[in-house]
Protein backbone atom coordinates (compact mmCIF):
# COMPACT_ATOMS: atom_id res chain seq x y z
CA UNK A 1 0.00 0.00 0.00
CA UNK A 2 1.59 3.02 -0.93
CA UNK A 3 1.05 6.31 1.62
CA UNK A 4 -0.92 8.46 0.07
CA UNK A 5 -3.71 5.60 0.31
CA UNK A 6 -2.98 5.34 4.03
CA UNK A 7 -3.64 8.84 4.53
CA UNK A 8 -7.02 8.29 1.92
CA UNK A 9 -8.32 5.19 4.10
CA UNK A 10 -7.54 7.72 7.45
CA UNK A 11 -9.59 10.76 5.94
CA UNK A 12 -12.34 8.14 5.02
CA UNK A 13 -13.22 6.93 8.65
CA UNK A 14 -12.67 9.81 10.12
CA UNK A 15 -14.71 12.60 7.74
CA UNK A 16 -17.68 10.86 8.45
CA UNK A 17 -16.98 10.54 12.00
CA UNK A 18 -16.25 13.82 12.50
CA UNK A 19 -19.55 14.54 10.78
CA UNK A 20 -21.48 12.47 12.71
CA UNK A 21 -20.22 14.41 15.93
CA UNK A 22 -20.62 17.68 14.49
CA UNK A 23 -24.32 16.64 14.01
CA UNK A 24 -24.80 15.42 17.69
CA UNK A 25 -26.56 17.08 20.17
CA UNK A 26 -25.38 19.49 22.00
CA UNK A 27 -24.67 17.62 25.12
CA UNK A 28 -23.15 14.68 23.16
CA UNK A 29 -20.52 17.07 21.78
CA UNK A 30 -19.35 18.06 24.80
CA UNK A 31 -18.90 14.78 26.27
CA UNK A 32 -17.46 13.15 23.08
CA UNK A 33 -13.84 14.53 22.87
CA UNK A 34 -12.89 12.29 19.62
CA UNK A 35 -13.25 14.78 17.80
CA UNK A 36 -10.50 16.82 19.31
CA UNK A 37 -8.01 13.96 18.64
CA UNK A 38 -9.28 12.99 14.89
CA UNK A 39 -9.06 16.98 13.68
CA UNK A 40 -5.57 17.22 15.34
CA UNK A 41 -4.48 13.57 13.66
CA UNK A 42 -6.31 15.08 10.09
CA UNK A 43 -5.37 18.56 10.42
CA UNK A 44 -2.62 18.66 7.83
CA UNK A 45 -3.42 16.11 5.48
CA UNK A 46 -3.41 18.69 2.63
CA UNK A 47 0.12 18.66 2.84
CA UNK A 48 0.88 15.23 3.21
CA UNK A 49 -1.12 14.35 0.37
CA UNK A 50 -0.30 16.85 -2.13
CA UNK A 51 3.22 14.26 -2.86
CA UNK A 52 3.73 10.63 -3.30
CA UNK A 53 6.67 10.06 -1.91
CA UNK A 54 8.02 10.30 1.47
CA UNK A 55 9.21 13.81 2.36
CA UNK A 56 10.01 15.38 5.96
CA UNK A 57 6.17 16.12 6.55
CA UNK A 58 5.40 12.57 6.37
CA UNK A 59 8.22 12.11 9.49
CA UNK A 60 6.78 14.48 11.13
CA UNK A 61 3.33 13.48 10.84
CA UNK A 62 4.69 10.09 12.21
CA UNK A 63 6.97 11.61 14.77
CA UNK A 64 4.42 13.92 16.29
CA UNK A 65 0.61 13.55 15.24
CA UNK A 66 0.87 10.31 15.54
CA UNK A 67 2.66 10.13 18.18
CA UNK A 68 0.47 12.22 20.71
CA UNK A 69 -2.89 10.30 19.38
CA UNK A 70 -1.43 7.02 20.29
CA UNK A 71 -0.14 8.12 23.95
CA UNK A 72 -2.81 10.69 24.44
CA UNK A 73 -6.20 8.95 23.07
CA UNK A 74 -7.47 5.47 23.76
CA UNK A 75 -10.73 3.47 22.25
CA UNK A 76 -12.92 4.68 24.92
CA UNK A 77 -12.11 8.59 23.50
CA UNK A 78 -12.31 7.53 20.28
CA UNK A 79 -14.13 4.43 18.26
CA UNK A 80 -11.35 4.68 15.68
CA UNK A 81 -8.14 3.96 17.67
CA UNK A 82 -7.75 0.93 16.85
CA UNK A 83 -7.68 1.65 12.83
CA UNK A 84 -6.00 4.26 12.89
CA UNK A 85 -3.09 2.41 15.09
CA UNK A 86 -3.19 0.09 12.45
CA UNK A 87 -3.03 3.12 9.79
CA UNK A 88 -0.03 3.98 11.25
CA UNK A 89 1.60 0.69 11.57
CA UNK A 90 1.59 0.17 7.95
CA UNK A 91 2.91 4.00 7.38
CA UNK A 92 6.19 2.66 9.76
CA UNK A 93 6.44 -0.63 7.32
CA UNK A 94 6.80 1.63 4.48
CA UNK A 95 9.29 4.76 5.62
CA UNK A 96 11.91 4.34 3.23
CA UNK A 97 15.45 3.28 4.62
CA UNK A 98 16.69 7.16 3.96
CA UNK A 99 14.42 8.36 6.22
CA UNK A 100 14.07 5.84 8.88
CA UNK A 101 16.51 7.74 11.39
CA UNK A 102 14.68 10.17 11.35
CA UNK A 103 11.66 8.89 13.36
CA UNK A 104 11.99 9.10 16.90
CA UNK A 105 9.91 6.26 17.97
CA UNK A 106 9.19 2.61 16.06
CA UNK A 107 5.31 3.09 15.94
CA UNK A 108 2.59 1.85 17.67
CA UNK A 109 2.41 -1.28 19.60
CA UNK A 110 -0.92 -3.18 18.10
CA UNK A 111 -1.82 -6.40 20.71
């Protein structure tokens, strides 16, 4: 899978999601604090996906985005964790070998 098509299958969970919460009721948006975590994971996306190939924004996407949504979120905030740990899994299989010391963690641990 190349990356821009991680980043596609990321935007397509969470656009909806972040829909579905915008169209909640008032009370439900307050309590429901996914959405904080999915526009701060999303928020650039116009960037990463304007190239195809692995560039410095992609490391730092992976080195801080990420990053705080894995250690700061959990599946009881949000009902896509889980994917999107597995989003990012597949984004550490493909870093290219050139840019690999660049990350400052090795990804996600999926159990």
């Amino acid at each position: 899978m190349k990356k821009n098509e991680i980043y596609i299958d990321i935007l397509q969970v969470t656009l909806p999601h972040l829909r579905m919460v915008a169209q909640s009721s008032f009370l439900r948006k307050i309590r429901d604090r996914s959405a904080i975590y999915e526009t701060q994971l999303i928020h650039g996306f116009y960037i990463l996906l304007s190239h195809e190939e692995f560039k410095n924004d992609d490391i730092y996407f992976l080195n801080h985005h990420c990053r705080y949504y894995y250690e700061n979120c959990n599946s009881k905030i949000s009902m896509l964790y889980n994917d999107h740990l597995k989003s990012f899994s597949d984004l550490f299989s493909i870093v290219p070998e050139n840019f690999k010391d660049k990350l400052e963690w090795e990804g996600p641990k999926i159990v």
